[in-house]
C-alpha atoms as a PDB file:
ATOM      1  CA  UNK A   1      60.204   7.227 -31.747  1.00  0.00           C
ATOM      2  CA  UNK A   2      57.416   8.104 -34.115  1.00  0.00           C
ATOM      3  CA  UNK A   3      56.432  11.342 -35.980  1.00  0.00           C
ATOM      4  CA  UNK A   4      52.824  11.763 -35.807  1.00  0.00           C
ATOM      5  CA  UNK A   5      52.806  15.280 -37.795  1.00  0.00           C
ATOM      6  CA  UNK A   6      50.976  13.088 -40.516  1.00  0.00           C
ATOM      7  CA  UNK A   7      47.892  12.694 -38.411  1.00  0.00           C
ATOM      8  CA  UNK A   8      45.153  14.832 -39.429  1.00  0.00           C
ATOM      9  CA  UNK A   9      41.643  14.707 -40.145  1.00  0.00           C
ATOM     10  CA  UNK A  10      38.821  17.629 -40.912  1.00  0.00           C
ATOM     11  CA  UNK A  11      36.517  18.714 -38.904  1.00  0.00           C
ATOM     12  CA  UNK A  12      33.084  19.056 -39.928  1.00  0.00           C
ATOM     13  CA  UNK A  13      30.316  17.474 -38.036  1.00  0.00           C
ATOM     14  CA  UNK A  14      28.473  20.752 -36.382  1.00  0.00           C
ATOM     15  CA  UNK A  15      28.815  23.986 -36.175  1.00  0.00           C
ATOM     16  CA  UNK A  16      28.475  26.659 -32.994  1.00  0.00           C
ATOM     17  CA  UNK A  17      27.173  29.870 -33.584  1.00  0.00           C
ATOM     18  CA  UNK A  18      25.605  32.708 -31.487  1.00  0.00           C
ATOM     19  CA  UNK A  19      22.254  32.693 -33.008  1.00  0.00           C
ATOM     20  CA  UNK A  20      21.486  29.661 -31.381  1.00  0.00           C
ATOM     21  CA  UNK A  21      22.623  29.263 -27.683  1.00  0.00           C
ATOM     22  CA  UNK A  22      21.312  30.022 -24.899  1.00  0.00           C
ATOM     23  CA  UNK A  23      21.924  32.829 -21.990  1.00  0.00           C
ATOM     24  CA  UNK A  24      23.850  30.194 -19.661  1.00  0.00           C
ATOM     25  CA  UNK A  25      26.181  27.547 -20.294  1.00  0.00           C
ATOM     26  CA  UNK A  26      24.532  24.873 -18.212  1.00  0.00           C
ATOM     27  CA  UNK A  27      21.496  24.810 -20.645  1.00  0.00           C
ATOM     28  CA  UNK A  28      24.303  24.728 -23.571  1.00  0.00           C
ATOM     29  CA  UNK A  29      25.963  21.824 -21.770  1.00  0.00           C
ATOM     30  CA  UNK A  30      22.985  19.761 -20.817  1.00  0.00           C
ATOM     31  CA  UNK A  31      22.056  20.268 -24.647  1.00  0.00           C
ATOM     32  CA  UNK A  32      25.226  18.527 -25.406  1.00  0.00           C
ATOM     33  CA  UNK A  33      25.444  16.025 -23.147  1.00  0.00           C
ATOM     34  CA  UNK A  34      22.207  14.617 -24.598  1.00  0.00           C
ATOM     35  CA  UNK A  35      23.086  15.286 -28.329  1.00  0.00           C
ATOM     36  CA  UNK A  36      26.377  13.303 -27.230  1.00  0.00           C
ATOM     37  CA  UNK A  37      24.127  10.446 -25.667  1.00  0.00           C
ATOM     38  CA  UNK A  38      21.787   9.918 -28.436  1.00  0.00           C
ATOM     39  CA  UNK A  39      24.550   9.735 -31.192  1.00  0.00           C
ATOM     40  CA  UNK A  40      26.594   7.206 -29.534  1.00  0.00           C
ATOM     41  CA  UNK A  41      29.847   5.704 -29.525  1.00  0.00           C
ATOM     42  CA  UNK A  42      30.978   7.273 -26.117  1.00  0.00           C
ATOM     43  CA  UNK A  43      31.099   4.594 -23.577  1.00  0.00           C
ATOM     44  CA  UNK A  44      31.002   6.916 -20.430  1.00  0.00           C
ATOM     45  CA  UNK A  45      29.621  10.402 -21.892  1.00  0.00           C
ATOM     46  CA  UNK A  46      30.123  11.645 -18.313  1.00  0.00           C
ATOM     47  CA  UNK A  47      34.010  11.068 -18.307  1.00  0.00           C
ATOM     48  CA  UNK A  48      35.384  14.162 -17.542  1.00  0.00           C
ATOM     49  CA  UNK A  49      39.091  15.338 -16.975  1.00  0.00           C
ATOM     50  CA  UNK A  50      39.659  16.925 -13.304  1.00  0.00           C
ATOM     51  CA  UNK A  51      42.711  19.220 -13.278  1.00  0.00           C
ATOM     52  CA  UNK A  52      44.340  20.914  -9.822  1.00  0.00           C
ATOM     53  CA  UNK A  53      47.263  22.708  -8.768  1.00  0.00           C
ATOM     54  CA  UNK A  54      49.143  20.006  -6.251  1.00  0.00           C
ATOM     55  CA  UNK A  55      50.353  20.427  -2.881  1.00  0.00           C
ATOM     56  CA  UNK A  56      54.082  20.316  -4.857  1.00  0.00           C
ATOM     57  CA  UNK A  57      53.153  23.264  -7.021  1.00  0.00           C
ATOM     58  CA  UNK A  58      52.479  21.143 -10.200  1.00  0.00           C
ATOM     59  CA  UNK A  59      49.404  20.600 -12.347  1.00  0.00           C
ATOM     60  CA  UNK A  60      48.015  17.401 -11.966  1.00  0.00           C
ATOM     61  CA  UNK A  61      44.974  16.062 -14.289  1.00  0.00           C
ATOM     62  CA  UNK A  62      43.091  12.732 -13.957  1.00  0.00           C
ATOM     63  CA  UNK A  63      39.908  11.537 -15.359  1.00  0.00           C
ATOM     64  CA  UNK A  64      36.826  11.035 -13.029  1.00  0.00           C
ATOM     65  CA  UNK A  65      33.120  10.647 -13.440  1.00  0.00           C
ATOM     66  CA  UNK A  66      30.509  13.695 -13.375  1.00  0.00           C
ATOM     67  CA  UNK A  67      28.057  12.181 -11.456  1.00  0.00           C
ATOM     68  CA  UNK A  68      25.186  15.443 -11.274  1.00  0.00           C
ATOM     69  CA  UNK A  69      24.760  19.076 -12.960  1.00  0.00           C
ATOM     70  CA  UNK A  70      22.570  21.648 -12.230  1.00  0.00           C
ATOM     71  CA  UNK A  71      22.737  25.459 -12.778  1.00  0.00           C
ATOM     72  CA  UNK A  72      25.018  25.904  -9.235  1.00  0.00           C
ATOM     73  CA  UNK A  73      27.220  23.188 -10.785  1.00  0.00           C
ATOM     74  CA  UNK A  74      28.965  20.364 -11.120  1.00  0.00           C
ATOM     75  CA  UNK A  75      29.444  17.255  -8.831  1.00  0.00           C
ATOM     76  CA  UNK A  76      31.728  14.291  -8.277  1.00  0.00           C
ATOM     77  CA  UNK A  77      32.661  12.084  -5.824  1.00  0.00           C
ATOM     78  CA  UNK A  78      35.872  11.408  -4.395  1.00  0.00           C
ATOM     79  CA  UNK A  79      38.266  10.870  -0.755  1.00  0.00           C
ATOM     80  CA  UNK A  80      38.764  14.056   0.252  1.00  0.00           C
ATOM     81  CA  UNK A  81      42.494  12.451   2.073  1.00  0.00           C
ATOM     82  CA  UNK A  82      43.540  11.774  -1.512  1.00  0.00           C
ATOM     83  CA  UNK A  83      46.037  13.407  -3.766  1.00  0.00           C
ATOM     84  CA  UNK A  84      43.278  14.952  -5.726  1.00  0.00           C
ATOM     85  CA  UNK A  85      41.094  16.143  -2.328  1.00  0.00           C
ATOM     86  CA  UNK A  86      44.059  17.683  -0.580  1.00  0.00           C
ATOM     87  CA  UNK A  87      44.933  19.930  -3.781  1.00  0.00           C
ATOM     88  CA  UNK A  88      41.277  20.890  -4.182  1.00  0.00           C
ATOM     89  CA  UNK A  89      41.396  21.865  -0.274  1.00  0.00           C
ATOM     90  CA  UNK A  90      44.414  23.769  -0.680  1.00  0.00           C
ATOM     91  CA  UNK A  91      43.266  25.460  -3.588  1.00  0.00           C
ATOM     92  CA  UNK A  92      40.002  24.998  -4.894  1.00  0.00           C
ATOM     93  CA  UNK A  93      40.090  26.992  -8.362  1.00  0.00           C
ATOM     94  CA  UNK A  94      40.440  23.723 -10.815  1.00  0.00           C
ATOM     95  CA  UNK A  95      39.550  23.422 -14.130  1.00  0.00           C
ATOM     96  CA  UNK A  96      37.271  20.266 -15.615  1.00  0.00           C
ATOM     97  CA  UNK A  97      36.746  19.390 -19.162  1.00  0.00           C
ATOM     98  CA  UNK A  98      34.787  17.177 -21.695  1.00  0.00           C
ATOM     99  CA  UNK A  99      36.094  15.875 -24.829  1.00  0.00           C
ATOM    100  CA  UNK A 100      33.591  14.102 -26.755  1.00  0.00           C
ATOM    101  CA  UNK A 101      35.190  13.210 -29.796  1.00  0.00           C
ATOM    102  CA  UNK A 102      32.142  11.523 -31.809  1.00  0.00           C
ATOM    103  CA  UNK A 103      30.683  14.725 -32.062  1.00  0.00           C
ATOM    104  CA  UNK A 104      34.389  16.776 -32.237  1.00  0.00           C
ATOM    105  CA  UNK A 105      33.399  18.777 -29.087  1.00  0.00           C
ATOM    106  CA  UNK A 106      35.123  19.680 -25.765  1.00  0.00           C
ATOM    107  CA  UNK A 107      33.882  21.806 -23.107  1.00  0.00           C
ATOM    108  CA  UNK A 108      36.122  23.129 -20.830  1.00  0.00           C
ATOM    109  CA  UNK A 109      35.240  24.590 -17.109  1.00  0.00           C
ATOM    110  CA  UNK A 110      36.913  26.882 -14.632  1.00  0.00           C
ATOM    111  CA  UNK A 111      35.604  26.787 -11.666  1.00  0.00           C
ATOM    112  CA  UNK A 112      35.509  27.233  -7.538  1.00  0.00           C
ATOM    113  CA  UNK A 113      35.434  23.448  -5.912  1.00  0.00           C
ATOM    114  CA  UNK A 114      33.776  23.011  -2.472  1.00  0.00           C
ATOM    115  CA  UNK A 115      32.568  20.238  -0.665  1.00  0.00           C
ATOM    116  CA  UNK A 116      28.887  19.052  -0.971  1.00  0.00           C
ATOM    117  CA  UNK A 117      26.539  19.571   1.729  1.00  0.00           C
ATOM    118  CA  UNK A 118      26.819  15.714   3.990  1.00  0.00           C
ATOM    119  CA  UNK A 119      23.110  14.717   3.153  1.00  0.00           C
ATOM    120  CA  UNK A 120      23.742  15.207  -0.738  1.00  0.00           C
ATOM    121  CA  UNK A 121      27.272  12.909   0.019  1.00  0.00           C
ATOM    122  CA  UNK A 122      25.334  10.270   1.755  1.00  0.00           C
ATOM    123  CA  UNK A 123      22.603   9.916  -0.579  1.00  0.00           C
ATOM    124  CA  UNK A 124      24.892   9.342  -3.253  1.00  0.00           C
ATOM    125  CA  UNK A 125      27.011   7.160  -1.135  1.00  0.00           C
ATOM    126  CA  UNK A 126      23.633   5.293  -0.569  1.00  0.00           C
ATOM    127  CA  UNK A 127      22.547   4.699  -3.866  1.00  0.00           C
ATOM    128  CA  UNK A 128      26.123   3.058  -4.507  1.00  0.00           C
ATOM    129  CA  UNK A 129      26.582  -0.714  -5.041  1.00  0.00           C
ATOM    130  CA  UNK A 130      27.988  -2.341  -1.455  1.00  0.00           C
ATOM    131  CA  UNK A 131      30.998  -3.452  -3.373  1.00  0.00           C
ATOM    132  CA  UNK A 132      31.870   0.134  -4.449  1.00  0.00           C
ATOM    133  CA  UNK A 133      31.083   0.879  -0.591  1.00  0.00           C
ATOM    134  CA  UNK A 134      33.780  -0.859   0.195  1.00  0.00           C
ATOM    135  CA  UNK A 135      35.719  -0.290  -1.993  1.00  0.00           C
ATOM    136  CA  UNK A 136      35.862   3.301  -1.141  1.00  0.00           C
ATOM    137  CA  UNK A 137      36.444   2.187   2.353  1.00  0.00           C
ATOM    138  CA  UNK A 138      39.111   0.199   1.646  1.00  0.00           C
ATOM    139  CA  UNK A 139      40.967   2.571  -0.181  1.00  0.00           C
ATOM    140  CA  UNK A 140      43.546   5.313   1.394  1.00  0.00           C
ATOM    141  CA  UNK A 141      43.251   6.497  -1.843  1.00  0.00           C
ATOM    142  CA  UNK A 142      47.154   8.175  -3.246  1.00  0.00           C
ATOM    143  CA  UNK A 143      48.929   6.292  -0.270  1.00  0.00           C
ATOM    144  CA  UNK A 144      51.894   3.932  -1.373  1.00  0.00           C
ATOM    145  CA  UNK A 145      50.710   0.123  -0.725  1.00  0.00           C
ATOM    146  CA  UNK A 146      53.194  -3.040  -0.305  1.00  0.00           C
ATOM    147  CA  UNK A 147      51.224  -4.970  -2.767  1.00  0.00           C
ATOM    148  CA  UNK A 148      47.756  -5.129  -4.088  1.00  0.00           C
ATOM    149  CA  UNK A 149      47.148  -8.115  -1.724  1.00  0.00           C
ATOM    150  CA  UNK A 150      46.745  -5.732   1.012  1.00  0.00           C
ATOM    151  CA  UNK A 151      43.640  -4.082  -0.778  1.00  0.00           C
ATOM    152  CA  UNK A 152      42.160  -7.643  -1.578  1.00  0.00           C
ATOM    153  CA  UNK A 153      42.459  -9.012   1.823  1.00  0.00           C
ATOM    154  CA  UNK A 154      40.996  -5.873   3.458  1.00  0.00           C
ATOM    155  CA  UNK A 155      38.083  -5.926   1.220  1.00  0.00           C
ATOM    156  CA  UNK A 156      37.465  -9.419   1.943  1.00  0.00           C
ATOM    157  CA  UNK A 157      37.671  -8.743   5.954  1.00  0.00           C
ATOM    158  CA  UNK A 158      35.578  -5.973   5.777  1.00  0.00           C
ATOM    159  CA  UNK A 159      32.873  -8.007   3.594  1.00  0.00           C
ATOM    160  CA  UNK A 160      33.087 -10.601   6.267  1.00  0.00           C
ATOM    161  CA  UNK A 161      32.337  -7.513   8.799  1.00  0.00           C
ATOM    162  CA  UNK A 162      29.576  -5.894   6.879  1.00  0.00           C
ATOM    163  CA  UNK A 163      27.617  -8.954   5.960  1.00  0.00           C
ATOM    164  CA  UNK A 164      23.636  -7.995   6.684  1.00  0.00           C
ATOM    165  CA  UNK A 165      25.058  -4.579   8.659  1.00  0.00           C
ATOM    166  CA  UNK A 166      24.113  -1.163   6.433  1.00  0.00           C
ATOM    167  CA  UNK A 167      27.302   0.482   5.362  1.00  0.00           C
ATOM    168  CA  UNK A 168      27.447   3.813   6.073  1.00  0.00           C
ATOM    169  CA  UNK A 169      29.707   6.787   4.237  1.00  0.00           C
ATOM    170  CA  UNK A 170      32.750   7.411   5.723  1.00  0.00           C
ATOM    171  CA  UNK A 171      33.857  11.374   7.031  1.00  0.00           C
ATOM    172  CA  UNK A 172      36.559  11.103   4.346  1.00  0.00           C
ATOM    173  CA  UNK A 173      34.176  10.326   1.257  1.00  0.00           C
ATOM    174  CA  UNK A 174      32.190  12.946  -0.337  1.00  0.00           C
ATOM    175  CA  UNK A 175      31.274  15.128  -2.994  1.00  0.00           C
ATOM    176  CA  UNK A 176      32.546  17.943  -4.545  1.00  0.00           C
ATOM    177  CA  UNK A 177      30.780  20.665  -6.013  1.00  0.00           C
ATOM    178  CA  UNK A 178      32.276  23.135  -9.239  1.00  0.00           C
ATOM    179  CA  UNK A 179      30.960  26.344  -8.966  1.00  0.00           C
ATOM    180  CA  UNK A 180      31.662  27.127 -12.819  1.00  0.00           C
ATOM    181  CA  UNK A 181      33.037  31.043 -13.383  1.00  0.00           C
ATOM    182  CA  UNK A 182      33.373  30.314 -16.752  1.00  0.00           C
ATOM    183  CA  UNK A 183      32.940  27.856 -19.340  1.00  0.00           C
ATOM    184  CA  UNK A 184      34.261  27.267 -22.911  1.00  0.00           C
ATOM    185  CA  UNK A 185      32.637  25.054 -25.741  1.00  0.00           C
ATOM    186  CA  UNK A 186      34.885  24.246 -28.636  1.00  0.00           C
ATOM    187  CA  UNK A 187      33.094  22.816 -31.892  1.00  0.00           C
ATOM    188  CA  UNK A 188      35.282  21.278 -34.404  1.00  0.00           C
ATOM    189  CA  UNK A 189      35.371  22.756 -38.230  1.00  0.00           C
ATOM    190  CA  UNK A 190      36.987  22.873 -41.468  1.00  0.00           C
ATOM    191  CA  UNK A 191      40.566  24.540 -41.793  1.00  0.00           C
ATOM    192  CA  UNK A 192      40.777  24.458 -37.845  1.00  0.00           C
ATOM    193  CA  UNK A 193      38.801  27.776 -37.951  1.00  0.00           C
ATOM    194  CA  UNK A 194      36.877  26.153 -34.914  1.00  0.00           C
ATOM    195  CA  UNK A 195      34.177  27.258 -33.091  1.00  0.00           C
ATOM    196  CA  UNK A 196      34.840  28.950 -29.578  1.00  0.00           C
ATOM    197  CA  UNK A 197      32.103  30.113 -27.317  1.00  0.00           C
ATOM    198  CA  UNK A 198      33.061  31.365 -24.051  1.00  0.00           C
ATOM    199  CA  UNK A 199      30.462  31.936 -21.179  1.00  0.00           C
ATOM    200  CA  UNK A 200      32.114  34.475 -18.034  1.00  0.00           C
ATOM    201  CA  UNK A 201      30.032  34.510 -14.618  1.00  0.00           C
ATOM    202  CA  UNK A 202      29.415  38.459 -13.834  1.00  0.00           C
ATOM    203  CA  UNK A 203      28.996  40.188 -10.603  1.00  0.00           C
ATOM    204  CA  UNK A 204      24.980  41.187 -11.683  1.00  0.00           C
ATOM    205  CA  UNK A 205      24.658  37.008 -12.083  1.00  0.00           C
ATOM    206  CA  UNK A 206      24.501  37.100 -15.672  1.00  0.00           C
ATOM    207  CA  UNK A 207      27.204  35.005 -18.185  1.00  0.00           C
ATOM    208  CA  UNK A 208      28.935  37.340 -20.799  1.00  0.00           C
ATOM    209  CA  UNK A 209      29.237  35.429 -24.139  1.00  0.00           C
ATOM    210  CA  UNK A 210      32.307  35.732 -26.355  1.00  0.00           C
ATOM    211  CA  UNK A 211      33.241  34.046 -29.296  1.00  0.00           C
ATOM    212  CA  UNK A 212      37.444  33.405 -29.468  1.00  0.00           C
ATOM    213  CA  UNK A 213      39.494  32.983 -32.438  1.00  0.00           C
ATOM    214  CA  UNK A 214      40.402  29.287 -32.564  1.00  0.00           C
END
């Protein structure tokens, strides 16, 4: 065992205040995202944590990539038979959130999931690399396997199968879309007297902006 009440560090790269954000989150986040981008030192700035109530009544969180945002939402891609895809069907309020640690920042999202429209899920699927294709074809994504032989032989049948043939999404692959009702950014500072900005959807359209004690 190891006590790791010794770790500590100060935050004190940025600051968050209301003078200076916008009306909407999604502006606020894209601004992030970029600032994120151009200082570097995250290897997959679009890693984001994906949490859902499972079909056994627990929470269940996993990391995933964001793969679009725009001011309905957020997008990523997944098999809708998996763990994940069956909690989000059974109950799609799920929470996503960004912790981007070069900059001491997290953003955290509650939102409404629902699938993407099929044209947006195959032009993504499209635009995919044929070995991640297959991959996602291969895949019963959450089943128990005998062995990871299985998945290595199937992939190499169906690559034999596919060879010069266009490989089309399957009905079980998609997209799923987080319609945000609100969204917190936390910004790191001195004495943990952080910075929290919370953004609530309203019935008129509009966000209300709060700022929480940290």
């Amino acid at each position: 065992m190891e006590d790791l009440s010794n770790y500590r560090k100060s935050y004190d790269k940025s600051e968050l205040l209301e003078t200076t954000i916008p009306e909407d989150p999604i502006n606020l986040f894209n601004r992030w995202f970029h600032e994120v981008e151009d200082f570097g030192g995250v290897d997959e700035v679009n890693a984001m944590t994906v949490a859902t109530i499972g079909l056994d009544g627990f929470p269940k969180s996993r990391v995933v990539l964001l793969k679009k945002y725009t001011f309905e939402g957020f997008i990523f891609y997944t098999n809708y038979n998996s763990e994940k895809g069956k909690a989000i069907s059974n109950n799609p309020n799920i929470c996503l959130s960004f912790f981007w640690h070069t900059l001491e920042r997290q953003v955290i999202i509650k939102g409404i999931a629902e699938k993407t429209a099929k044209n947006i899920s195959d032009g993504y699927f499209e635009s995919r690399p044929d070995g991640s294709k297959l991959g996602a074809i291969v895949s019963n994504q959450s089943e128990v396997i005998p062995s990871r032989t299985v998945l290595e032989d199937k992939l190499k049948q169906l690559e034999s199968d596919f060879q010069g043939k266009e490989i089309l999404r399957p009905d079980f692959w998609g997209g799923f879309l987080v319609k945000p009702v609100e969204v917190e950014f936390w910004q790191g500072r001195p004495n943990r007297l952080h910075d929290r900005i919370r953004y609530q959807f309203q019935d008129d359209f509009s966000w209300k902006i709060d700022r929480l004690s940290p």
